[in-house]
C-alpha atoms as a PDB file:
ATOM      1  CA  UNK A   1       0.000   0.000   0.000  1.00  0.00           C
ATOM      2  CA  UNK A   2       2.499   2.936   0.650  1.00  0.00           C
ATOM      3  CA  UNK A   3       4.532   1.547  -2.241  1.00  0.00           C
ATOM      4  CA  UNK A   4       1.255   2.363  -4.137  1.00  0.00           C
ATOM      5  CA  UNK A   5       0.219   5.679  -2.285  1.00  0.00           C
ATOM      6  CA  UNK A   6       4.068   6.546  -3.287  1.00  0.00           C
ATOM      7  CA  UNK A   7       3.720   5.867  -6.840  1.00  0.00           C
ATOM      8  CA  UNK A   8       0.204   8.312  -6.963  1.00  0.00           C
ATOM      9  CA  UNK A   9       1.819  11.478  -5.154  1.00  0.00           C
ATOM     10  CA  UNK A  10       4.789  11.317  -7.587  1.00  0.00           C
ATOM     11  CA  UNK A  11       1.730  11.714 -10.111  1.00  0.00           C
ATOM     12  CA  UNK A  12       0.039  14.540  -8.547  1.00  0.00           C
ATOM     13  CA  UNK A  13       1.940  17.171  -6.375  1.00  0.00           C
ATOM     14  CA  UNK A  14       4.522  19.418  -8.166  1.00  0.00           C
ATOM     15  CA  UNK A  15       7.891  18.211  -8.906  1.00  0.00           C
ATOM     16  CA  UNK A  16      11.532  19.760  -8.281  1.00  0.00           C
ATOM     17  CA  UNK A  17      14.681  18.653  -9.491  1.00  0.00           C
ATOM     18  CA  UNK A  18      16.240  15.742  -7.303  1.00  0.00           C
ATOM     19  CA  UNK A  19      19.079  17.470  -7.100  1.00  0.00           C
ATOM     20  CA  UNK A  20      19.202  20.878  -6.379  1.00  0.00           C
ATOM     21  CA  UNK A  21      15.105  21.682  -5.835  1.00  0.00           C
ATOM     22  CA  UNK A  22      14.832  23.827  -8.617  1.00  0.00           C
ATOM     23  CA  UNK A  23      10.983  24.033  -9.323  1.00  0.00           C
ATOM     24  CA  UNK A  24       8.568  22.635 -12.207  1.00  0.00           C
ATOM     25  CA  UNK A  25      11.235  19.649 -13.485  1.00  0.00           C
ATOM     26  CA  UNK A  26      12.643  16.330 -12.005  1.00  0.00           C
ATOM     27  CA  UNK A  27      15.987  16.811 -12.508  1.00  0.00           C
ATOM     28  CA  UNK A  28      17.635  19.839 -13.992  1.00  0.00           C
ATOM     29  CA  UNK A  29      20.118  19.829 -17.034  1.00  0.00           C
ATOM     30  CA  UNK A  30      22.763  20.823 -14.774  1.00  0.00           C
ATOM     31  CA  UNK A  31      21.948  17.448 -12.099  1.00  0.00           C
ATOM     32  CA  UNK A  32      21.893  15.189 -15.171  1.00  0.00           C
ATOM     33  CA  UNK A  33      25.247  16.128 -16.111  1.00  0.00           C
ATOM     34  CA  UNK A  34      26.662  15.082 -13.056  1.00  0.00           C
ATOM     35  CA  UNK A  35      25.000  11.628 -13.774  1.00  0.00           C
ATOM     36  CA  UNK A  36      26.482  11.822 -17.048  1.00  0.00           C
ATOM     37  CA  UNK A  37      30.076  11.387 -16.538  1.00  0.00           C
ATOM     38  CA  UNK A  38      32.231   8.689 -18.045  1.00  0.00           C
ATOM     39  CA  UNK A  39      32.994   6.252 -15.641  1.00  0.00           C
ATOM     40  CA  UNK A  40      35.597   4.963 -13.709  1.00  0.00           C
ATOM     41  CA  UNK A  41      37.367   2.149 -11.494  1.00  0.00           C
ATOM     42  CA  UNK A  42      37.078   3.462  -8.239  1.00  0.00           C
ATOM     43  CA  UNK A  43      38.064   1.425  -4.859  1.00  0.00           C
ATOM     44  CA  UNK A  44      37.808   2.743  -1.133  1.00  0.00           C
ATOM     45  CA  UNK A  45      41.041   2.874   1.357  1.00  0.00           C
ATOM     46  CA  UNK A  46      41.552   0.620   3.095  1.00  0.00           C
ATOM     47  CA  UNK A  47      40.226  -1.722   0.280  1.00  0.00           C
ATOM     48  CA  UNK A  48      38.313  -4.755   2.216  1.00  0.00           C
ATOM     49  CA  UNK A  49      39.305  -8.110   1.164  1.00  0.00           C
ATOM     50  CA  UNK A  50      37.501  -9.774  -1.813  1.00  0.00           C
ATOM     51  CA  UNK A  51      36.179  -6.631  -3.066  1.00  0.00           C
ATOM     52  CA  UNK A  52      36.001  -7.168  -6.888  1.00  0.00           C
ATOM     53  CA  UNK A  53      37.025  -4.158  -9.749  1.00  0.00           C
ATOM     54  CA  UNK A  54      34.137  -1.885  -9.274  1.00  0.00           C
ATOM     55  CA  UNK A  55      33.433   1.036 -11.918  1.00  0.00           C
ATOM     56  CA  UNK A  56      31.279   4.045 -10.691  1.00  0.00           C
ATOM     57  CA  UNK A  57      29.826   7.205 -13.010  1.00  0.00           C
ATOM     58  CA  UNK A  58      30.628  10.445 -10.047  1.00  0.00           C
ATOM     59  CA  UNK A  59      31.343  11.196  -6.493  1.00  0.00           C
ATOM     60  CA  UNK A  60      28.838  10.513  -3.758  1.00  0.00           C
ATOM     61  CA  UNK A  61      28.458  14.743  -2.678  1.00  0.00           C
ATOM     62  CA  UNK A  62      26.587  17.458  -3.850  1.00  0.00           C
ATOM     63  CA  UNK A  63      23.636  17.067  -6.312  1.00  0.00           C
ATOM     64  CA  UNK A  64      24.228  13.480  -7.146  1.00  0.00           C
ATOM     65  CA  UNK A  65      24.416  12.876  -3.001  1.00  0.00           C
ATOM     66  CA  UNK A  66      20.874  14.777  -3.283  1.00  0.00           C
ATOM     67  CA  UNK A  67      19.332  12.426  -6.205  1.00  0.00           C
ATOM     68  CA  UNK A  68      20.281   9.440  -4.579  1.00  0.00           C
ATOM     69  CA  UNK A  69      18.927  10.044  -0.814  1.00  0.00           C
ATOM     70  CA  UNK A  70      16.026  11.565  -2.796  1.00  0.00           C
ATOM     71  CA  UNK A  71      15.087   8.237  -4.360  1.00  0.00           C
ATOM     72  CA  UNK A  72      16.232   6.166  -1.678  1.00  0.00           C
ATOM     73  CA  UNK A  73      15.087   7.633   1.325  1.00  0.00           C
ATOM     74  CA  UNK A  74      12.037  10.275   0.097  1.00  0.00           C
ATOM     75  CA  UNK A  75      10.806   8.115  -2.517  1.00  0.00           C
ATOM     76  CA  UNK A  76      11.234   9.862  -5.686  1.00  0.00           C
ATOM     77  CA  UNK A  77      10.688   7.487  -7.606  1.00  0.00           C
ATOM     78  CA  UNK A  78      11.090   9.529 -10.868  1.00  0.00           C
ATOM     79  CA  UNK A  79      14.420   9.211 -10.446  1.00  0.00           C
ATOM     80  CA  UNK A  80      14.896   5.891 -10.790  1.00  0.00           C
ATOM     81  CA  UNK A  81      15.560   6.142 -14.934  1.00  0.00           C
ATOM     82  CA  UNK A  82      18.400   8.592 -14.758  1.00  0.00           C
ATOM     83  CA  UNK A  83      20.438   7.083 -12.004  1.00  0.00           C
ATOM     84  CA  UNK A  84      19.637   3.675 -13.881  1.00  0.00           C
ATOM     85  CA  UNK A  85      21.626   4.943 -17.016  1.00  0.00           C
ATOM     86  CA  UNK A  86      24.561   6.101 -15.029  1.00  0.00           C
ATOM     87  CA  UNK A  87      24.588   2.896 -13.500  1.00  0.00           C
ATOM     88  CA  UNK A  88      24.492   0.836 -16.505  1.00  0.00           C
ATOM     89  CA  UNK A  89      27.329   2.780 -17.931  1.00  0.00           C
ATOM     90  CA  UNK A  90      29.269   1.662 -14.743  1.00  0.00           C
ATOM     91  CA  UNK A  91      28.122  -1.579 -15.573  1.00  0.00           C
ATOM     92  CA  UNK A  92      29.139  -1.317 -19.456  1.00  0.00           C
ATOM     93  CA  UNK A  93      32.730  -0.182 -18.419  1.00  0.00           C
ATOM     94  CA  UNK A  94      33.726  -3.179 -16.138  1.00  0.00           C
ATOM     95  CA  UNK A  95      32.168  -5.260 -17.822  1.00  0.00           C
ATOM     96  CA  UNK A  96      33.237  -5.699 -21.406  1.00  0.00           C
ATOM     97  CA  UNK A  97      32.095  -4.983 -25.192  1.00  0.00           C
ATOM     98  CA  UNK A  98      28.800  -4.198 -26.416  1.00  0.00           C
ATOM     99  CA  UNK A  99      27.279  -7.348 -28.128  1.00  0.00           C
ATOM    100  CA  UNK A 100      28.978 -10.084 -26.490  1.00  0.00           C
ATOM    101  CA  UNK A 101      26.642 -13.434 -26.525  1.00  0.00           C
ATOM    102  CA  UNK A 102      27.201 -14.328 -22.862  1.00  0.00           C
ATOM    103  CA  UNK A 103      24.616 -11.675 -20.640  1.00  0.00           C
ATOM    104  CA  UNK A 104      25.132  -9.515 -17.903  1.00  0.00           C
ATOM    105  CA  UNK A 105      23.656 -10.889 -15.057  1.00  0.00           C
ATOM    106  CA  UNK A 106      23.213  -7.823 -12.531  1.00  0.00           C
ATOM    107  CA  UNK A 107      23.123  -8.922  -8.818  1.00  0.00           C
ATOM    108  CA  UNK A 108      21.445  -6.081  -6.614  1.00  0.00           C
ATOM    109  CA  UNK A 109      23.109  -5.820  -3.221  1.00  0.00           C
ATOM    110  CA  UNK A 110      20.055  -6.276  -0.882  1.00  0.00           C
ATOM    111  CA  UNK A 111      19.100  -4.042   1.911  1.00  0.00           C
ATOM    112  CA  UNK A 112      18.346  -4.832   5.188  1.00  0.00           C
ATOM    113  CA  UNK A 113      14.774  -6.172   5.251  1.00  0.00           C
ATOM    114  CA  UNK A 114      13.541  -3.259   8.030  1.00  0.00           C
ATOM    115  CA  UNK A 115      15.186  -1.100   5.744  1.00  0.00           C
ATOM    116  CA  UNK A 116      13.662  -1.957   2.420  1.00  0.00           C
ATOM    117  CA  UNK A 117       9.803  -2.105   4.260  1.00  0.00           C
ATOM    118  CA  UNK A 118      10.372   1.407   5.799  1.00  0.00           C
ATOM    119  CA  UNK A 119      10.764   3.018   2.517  1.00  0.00           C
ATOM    120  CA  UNK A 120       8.250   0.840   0.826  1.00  0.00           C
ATOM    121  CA  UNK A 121      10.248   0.132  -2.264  1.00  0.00           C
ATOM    122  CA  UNK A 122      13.475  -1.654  -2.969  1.00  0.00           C
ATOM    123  CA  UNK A 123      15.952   0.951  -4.451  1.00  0.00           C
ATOM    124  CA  UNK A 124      19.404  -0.738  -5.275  1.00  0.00           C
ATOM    125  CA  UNK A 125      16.444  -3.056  -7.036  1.00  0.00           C
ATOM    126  CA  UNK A 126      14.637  -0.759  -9.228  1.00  0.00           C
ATOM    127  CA  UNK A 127      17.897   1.364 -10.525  1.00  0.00           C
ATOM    128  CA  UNK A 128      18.895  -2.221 -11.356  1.00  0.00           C
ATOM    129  CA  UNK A 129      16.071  -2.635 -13.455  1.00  0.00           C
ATOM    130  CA  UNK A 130      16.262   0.669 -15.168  1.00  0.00           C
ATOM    131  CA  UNK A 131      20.275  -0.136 -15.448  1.00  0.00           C
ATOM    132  CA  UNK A 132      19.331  -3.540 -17.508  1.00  0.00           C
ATOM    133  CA  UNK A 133      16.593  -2.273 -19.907  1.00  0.00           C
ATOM    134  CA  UNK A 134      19.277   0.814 -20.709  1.00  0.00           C
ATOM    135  CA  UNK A 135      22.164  -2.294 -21.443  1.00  0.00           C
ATOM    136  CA  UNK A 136      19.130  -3.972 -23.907  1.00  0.00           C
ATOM    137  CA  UNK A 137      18.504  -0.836 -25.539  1.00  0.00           C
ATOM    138  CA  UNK A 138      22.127  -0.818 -26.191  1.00  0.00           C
ATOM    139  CA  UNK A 139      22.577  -3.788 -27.342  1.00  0.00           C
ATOM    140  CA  UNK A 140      24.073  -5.554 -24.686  1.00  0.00           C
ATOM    141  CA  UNK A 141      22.164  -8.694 -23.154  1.00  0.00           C
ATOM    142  CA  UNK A 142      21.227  -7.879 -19.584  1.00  0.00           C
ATOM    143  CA  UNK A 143      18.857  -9.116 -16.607  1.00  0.00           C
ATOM    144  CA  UNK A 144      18.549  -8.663 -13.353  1.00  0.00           C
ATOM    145  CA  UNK A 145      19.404 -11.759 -10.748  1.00  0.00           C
ATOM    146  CA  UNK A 146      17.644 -10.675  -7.209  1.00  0.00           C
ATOM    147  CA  UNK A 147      19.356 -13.675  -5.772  1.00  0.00           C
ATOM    148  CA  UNK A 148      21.211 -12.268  -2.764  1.00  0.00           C
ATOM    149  CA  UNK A 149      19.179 -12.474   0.291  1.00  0.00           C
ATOM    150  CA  UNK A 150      19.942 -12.047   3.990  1.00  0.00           C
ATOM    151  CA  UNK A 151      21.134 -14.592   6.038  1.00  0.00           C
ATOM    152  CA  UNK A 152      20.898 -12.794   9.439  1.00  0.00           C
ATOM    153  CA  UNK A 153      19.884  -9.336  11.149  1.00  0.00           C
ATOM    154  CA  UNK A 154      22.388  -6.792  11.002  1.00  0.00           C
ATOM    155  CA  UNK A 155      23.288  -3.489  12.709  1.00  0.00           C
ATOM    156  CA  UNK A 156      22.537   0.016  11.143  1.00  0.00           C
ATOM    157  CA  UNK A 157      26.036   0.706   9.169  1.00  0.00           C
ATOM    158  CA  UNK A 158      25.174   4.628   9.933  1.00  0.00           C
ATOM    159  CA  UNK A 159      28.345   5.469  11.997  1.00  0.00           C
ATOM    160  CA  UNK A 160      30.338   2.513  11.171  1.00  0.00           C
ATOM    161  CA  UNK A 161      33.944   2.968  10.515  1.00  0.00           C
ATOM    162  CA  UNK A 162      35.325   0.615   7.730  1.00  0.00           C
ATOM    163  CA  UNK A 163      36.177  -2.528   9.698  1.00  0.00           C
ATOM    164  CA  UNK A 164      33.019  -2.139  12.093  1.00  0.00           C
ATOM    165  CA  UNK A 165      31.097  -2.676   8.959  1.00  0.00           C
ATOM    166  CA  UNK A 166      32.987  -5.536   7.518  1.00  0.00           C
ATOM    167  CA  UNK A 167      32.406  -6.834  11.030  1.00  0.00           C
ATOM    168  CA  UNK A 168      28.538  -6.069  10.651  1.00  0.00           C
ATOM    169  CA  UNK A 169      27.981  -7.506   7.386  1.00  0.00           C
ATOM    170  CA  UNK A 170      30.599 -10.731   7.487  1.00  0.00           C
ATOM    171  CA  UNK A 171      28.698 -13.520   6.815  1.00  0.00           C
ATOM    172  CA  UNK A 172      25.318 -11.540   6.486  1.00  0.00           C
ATOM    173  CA  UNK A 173      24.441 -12.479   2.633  1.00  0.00           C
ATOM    174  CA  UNK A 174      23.529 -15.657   1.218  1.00  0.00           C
ATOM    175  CA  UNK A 175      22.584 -16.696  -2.376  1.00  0.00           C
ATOM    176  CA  UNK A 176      19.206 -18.134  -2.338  1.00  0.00           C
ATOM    177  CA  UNK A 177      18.633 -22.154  -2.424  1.00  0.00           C
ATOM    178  CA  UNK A 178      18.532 -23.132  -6.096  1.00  0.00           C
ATOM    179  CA  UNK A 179      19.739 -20.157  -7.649  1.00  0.00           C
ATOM    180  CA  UNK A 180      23.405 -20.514  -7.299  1.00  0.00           C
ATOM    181  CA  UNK A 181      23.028 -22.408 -11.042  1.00  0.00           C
ATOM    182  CA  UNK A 182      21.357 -19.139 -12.598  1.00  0.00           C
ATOM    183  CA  UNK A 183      25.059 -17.086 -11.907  1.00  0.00           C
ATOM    184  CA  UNK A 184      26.415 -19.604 -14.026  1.00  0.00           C
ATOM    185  CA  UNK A 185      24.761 -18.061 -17.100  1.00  0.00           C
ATOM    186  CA  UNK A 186      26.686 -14.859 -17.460  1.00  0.00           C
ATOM    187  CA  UNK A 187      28.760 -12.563 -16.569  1.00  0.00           C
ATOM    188  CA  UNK A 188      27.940 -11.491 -13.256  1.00  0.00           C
ATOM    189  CA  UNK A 189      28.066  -7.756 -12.129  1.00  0.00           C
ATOM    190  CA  UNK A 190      27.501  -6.810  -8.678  1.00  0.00           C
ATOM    191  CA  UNK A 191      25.322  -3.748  -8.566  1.00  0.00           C
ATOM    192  CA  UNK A 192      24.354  -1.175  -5.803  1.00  0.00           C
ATOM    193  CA  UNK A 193      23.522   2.785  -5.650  1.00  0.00           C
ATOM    194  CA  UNK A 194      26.722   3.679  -3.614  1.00  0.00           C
ATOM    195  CA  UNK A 195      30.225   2.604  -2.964  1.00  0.00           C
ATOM    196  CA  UNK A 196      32.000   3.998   0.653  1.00  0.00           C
ATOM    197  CA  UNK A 197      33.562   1.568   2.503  1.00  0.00           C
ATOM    198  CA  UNK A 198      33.099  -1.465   0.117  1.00  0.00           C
ATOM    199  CA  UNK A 199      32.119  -3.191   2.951  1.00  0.00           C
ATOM    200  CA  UNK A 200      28.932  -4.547   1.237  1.00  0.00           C
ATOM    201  CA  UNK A 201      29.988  -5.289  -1.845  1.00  0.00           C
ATOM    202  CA  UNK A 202      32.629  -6.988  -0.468  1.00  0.00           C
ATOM    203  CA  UNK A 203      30.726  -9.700   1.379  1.00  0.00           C
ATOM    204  CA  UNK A 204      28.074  -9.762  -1.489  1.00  0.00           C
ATOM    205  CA  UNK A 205      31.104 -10.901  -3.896  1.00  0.00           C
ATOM    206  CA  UNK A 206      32.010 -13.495  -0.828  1.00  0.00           C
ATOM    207  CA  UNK A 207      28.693 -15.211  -0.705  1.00  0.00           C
ATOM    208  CA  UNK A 208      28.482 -15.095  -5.036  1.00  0.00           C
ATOM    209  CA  UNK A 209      31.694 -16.906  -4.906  1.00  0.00           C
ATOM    210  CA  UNK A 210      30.849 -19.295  -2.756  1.00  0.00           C
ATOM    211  CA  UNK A 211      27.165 -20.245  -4.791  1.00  0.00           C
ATOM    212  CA  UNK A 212      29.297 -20.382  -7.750  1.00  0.00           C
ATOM    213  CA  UNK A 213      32.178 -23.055  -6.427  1.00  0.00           C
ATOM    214  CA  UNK A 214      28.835 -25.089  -5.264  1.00  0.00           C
ATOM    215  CA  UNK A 215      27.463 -24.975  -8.631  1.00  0.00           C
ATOM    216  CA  UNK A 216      30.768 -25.583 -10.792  1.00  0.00           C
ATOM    217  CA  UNK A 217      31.942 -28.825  -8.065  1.00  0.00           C
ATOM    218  CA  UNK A 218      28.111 -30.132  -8.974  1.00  0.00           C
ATOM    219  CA  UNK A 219      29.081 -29.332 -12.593  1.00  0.00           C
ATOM    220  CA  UNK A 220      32.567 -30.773 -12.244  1.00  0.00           C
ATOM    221  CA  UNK A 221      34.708 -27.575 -12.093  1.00  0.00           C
ATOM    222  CA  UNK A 222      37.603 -26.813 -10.440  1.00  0.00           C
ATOM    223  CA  UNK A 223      36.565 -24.168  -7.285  1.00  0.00           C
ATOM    224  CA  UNK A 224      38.990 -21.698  -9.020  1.00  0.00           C
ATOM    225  CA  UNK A 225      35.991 -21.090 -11.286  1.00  0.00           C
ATOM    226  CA  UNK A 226      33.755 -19.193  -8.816  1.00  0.00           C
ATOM    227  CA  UNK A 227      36.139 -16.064  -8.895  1.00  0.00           C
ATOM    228  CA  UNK A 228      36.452 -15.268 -12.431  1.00  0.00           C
ATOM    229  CA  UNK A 229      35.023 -12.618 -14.395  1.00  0.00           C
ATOM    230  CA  UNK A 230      33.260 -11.333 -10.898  1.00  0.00           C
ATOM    231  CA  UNK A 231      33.211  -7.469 -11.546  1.00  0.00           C
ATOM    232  CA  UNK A 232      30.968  -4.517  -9.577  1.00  0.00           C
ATOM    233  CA  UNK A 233      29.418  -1.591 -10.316  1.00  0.00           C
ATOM    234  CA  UNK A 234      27.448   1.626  -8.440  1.00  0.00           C
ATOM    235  CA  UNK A 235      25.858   4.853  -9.546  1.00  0.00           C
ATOM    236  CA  UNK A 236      28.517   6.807  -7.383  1.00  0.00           C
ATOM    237  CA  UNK A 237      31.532   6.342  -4.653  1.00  0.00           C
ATOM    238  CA  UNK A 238      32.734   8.151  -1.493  1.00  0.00           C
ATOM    239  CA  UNK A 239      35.253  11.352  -3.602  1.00  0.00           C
ATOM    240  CA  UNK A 240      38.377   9.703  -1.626  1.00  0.00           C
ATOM    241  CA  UNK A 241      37.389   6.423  -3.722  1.00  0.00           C
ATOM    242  CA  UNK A 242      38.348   8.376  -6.917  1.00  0.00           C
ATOM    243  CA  UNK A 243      41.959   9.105  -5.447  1.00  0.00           C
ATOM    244  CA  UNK A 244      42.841   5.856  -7.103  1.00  0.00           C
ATOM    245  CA  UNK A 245      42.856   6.962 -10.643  1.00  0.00           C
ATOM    246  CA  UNK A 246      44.194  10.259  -9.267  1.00  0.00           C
ATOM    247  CA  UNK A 247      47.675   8.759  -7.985  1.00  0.00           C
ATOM    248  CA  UNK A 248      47.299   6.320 -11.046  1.00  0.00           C
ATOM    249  CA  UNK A 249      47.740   9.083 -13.348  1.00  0.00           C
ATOM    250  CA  UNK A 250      50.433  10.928 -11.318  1.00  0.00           C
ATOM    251  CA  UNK A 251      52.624   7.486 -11.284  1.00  0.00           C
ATOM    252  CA  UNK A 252      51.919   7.345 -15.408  1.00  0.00           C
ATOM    253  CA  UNK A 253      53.090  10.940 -15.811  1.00  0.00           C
END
């Protein structure tokens, strides 16, 4: 029902950009271009263990902060299309040409359960779905794999340092009975809205890795398997995340 009730306001009352509230439009020209960046490989400090290559479009501040906490948190919903093309572009850029016959299988990280029924929507979820219609209007195969589920309770991360929230979230995901064969059928890509500590991507690649060595020893493949090709990809990242490319360039130079 609020879902629902959500869905009918964002009909009715008078928009304003996501971003920076101007009046009369969802999101300005001057928001979208933030969106619009090319992306890059971005990865926290410290970087957790297991955390695969992840590719993000901007840094997590200003309007693109706003659009995301917007559609997360207030429910605009609207928003959902434009931060789905930025992610698929992170998603295109980690993970290969345009055209290739094996799909993109895009694994939303999931939220915590309290979480996901307070806002009455799923939103890692839905930019997912916008993220894999923009890959098939590209071209590129894509679907999205809601296979990660929760295998126990976890704290609120707000206020977590780095290795309080690996602590938090070790163990905390699980692959769903039965499905561990469907992440066998593509390349998988990791997906959420936001990268800071890489905390849960981090134990979202762990519990992938381990569906996948079940399903290739039932198959007769070697465990080594289960870590290949295993690549990630968010709308944006914490600015320090983007110091990577930064130093990168100054060691190139």
């Amino acid at each position: 029902m609020r879902g629902w009730w959500r869905e009918i306001v964002g009909l009715v009352l008078p928009v304003a950009c996501g971003g920076c509230g101007r009046p009369r439009t969802e999101m300005c020209e001057e928001c979208a271009a933030a969106l619009a960046r090319a992306p890059c490989r971005v990865r926290p400090a410290p970087e957790p263990a297991g955390l695969p290559e992840v590719h993000a479009v901007a840094p997590y501040e200003n309007a693109v902060r706003a659009m995301l906490l917007a559609h997360k948190e207030r429910g605009a919903l609207g928003l959902a299309g434009a931060l789905g093309r930025a992610l698929a572009a992170s998603v295109q850029a980690g993970s290969g040409r345009v055209g290739c016959a094996e799909p993109l299988l895009l694994v939303p990280v999931p939220s915590a359960r309290r979480a996901t029924a307070a806002r009455g929507h799923d939103p890692v979820r839905r930019i997912a779905l916008a993220a894999a219609a923009e890959l098939r209007r590209g071209g590129t195969r894509a679907r999205v794999l809601s296979v990660l589920g929760q295998a126990r309770s976890v704290a609120d991360q707000a206020g977590l340092g780095a290795r309080e929230r690996q602590v938090n979230l070790a163990g905390a995901l699980v692959v769903t009975d039965g499905a561990g064969r469907h992440l066998e059928r593509g390349r998988v890509v990791l997906v959420d809205d936001l990268l800071t500590t890489g905390a849960s991507l981090s134990e979202a690649a762990r519990a992938v890795r381990a569906a996948r060595s079940v399903a290739g020893r039932v198959a007769g493949r070697s465990d080594g398997a289960a870590a290949e090709g295993l690549r990630a990809a968010v709308v944006a990242a914490s600015p320090s995340a983007f110091d990577f490319n930064r130093n990168r360039s100054g060691t190139d130079s």
